[in-house]
PDB file of N, CA and C in Angstrom:
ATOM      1  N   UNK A   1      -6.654 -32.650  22.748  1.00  0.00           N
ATOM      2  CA  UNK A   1      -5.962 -32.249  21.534  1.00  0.00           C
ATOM      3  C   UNK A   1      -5.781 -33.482  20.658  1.00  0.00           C
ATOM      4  N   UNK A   2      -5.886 -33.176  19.162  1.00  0.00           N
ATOM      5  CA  UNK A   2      -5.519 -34.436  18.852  1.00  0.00           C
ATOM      6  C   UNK A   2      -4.893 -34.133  17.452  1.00  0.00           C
ATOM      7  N   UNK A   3      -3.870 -34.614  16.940  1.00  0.00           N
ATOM      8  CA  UNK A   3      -3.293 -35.120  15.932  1.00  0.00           C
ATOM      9  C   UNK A   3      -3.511 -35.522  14.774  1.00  0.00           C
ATOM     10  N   UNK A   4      -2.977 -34.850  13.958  1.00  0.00           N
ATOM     11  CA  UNK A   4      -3.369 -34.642  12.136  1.00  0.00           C
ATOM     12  C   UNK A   4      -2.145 -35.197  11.622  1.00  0.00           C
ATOM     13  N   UNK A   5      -2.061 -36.537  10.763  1.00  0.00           N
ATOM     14  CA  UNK A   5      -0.721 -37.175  10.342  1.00  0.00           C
ATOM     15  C   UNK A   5      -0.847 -36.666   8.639  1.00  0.00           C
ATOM     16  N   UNK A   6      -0.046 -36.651   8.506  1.00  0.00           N
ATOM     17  CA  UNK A   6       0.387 -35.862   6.866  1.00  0.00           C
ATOM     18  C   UNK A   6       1.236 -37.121   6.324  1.00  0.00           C
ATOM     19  N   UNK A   7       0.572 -37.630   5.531  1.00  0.00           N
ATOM     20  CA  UNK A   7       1.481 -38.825   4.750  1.00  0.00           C
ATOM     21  C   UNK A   7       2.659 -38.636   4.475  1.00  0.00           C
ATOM     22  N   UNK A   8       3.338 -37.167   4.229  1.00  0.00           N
ATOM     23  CA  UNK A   8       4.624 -36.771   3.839  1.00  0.00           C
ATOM     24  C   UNK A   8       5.565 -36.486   4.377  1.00  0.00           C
ATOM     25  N   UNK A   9       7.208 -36.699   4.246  1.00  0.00           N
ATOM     26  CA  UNK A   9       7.969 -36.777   4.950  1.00  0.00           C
ATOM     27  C   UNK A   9       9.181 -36.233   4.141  1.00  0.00           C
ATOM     28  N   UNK A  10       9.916 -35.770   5.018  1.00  0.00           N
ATOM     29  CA  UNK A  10      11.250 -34.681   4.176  1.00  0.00           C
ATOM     30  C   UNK A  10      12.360 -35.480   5.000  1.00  0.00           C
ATOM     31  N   UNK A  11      13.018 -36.375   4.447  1.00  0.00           N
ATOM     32  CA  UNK A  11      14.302 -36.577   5.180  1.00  0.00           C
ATOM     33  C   UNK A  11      15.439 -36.119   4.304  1.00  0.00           C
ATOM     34  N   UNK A  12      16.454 -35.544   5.065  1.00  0.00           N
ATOM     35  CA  UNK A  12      17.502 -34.742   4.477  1.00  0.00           C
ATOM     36  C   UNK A  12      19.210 -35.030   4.738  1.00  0.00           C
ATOM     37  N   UNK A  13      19.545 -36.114   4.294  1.00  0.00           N
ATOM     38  CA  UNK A  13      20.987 -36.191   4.376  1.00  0.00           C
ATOM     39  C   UNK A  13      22.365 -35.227   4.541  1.00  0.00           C
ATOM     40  N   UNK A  14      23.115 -35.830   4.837  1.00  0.00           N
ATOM     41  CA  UNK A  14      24.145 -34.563   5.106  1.00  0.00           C
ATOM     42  C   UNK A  14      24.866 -34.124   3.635  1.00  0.00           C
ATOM     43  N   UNK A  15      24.898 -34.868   2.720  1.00  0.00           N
ATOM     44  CA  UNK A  15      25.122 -34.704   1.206  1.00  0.00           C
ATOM     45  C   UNK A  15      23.856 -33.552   0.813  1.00  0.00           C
ATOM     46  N   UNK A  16      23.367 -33.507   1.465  1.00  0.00           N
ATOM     47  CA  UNK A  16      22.088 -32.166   1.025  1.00  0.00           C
ATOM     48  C   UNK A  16      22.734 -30.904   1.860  1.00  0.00           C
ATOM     49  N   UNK A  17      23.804 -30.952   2.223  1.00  0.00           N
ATOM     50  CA  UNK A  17      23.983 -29.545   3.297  1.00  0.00           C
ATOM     51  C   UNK A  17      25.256 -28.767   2.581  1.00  0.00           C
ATOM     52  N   UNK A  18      25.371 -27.294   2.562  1.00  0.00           N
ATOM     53  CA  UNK A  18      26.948 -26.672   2.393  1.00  0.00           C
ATOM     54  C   UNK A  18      26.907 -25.821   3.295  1.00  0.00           C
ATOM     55  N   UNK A  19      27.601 -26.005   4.030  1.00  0.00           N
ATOM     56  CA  UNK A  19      27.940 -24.469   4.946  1.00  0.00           C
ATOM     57  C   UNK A  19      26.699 -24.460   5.727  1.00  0.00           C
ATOM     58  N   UNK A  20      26.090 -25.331   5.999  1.00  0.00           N
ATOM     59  CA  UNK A  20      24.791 -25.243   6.921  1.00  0.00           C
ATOM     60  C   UNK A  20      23.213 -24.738   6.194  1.00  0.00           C
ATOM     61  N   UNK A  21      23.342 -24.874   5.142  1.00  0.00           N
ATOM     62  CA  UNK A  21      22.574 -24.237   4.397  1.00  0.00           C
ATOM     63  C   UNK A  21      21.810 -25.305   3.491  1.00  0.00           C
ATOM     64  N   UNK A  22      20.365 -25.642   3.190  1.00  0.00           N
ATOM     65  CA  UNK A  22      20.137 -26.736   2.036  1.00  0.00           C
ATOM     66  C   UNK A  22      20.240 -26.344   0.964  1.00  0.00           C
ATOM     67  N   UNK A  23      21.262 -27.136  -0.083  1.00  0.00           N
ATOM     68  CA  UNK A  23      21.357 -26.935  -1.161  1.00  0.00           C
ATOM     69  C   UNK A  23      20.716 -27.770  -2.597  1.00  0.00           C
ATOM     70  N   UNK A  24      20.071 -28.727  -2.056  1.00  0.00           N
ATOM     71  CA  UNK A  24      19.509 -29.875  -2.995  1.00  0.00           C
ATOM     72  C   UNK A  24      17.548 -28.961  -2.886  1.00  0.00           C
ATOM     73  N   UNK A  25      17.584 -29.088  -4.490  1.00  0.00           N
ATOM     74  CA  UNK A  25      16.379 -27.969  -4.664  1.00  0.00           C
ATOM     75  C   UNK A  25      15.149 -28.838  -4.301  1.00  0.00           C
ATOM     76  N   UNK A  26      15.860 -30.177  -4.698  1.00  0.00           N
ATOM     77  CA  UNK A  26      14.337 -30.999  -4.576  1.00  0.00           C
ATOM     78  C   UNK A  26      13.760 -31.036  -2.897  1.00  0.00           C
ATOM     79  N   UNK A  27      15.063 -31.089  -2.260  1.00  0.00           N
ATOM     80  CA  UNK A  27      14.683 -30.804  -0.567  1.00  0.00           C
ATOM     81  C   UNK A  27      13.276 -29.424  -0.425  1.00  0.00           C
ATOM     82  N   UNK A  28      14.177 -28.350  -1.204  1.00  0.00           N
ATOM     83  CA  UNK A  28      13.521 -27.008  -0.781  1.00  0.00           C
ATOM     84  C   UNK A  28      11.721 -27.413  -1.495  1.00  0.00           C
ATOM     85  N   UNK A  29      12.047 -28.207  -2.188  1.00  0.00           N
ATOM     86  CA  UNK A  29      10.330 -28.252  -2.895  1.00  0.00           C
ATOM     87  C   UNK A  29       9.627 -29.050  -1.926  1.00  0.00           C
ATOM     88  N   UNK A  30      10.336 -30.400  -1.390  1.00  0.00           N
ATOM     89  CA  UNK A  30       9.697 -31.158  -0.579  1.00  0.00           C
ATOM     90  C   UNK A  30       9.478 -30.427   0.901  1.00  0.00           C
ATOM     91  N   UNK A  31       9.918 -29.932   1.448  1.00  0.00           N
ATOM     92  CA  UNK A  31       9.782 -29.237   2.442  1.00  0.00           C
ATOM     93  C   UNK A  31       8.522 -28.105   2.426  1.00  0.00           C
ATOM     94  N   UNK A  32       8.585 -26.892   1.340  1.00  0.00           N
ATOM     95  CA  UNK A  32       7.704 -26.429   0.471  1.00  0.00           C
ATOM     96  C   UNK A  32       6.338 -27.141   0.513  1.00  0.00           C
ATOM     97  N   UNK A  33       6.226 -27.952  -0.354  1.00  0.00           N
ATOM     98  CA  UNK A  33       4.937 -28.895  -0.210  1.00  0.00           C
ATOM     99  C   UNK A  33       4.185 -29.353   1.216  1.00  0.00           C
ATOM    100  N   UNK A  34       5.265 -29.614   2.017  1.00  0.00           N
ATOM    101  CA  UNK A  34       4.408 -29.971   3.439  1.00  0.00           C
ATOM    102  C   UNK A  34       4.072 -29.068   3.899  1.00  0.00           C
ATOM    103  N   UNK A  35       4.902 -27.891   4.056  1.00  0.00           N
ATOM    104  CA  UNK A  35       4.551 -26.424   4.811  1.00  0.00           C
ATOM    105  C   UNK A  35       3.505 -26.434   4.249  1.00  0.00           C
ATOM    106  N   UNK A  36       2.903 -26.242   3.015  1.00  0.00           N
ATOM    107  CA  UNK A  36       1.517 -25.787   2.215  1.00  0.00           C
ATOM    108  C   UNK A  36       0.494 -27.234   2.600  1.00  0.00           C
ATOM    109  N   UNK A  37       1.001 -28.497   2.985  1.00  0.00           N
ATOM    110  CA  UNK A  37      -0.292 -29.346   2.928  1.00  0.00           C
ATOM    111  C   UNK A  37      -0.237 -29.176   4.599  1.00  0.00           C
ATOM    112  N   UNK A  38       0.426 -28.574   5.528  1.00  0.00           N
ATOM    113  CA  UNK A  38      -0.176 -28.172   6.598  1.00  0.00           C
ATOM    114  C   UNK A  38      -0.864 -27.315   6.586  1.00  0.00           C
ATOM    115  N   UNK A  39       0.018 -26.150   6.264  1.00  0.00           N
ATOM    116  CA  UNK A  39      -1.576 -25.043   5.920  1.00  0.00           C
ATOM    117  C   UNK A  39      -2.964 -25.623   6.175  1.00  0.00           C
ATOM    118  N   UNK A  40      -3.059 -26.363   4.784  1.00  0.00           N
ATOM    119  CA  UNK A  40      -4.302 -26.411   4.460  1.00  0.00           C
ATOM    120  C   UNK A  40      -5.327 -27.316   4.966  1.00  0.00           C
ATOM    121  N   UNK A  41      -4.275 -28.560   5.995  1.00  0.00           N
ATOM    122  CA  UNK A  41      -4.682 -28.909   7.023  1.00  0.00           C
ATOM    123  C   UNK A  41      -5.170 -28.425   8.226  1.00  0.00           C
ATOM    124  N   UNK A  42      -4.521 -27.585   8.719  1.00  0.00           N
ATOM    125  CA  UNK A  42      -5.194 -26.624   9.652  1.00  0.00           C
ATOM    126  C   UNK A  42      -6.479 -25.955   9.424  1.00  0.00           C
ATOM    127  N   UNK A  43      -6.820 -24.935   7.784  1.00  0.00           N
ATOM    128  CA  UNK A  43      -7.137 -24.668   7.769  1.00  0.00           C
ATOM    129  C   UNK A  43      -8.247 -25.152   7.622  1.00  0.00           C
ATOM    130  N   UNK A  44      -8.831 -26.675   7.233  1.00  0.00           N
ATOM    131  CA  UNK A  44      -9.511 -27.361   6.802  1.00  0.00           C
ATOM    132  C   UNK A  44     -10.239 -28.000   8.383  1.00  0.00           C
ATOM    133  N   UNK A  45      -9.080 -28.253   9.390  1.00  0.00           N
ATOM    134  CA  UNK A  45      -9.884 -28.040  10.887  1.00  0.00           C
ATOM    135  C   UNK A  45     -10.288 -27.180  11.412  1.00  0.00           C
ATOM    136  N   UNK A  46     -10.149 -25.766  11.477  1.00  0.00           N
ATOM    137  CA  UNK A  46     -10.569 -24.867  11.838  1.00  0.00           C
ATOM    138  C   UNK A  46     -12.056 -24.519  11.034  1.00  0.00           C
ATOM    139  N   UNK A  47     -12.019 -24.543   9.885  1.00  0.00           N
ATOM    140  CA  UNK A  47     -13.552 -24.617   9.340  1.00  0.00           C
ATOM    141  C   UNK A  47     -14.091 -25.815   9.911  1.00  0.00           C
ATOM    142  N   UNK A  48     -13.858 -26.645  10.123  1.00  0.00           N
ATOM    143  CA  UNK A  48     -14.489 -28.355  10.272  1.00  0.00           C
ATOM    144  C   UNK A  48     -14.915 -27.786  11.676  1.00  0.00           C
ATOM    145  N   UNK A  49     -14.132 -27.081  12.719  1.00  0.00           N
ATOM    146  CA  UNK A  49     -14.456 -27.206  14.251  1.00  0.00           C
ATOM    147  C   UNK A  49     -15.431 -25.942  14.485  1.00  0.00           C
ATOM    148  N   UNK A  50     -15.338 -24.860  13.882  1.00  0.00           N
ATOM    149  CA  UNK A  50     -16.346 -23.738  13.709  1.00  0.00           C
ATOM    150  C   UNK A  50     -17.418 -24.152  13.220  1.00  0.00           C
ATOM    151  N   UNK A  51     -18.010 -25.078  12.133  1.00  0.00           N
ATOM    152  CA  UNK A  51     -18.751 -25.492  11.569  1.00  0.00           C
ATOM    153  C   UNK A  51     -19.599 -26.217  12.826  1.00  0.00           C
ATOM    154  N   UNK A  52     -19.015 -27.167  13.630  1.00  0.00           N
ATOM    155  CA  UNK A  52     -19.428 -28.129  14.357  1.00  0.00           C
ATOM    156  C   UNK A  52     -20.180 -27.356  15.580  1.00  0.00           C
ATOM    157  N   UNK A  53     -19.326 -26.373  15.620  1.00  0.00           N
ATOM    158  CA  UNK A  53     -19.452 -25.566  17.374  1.00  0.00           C
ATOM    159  C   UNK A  53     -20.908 -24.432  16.667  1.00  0.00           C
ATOM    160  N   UNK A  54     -20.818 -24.137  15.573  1.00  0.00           N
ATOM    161  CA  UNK A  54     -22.222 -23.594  15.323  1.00  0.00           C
ATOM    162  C   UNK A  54     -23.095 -24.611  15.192  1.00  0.00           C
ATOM    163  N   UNK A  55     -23.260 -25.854  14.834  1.00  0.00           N
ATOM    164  CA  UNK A  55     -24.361 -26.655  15.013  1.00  0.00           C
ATOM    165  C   UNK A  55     -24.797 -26.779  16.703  1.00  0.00           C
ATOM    166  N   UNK A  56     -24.144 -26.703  17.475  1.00  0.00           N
ATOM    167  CA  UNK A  56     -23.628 -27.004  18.767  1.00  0.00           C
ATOM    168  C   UNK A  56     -24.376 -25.720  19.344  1.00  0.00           C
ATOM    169  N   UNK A  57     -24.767 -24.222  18.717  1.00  0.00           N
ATOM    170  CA  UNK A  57     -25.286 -23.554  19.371  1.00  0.00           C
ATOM    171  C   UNK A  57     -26.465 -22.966  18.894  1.00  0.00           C
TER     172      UNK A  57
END
């Protein structure tokens, strides 16, 4: 197995929290953004490893 590093990083202070809940919008965007550049990380290995495994047969 191996490991896909994503340059991006969400750190979230406790001044970002009410009631357990995030309230700082720029959090919800930054968070947002990684969910979607994983996506498309994944999805970008899964074509890359299908691609490979049909040369392969």
């Amino acid at each position: 197995m191996k490991a896909q590093v994503l340059p991006e990083i969400v750190f979230i202070e406790g001044q970002d929290f009410n009631r357990q809940e995030i309230e700082n919008i720029d959090i919800h965007f930054r968070l947002e953004k990684l969910v979607e550049n994983t996506v498309l990380m994944t999805e970008v290995y899964q074509e890359f490893k299908r691609k490979q495994e049909a040369l392969l047969f």
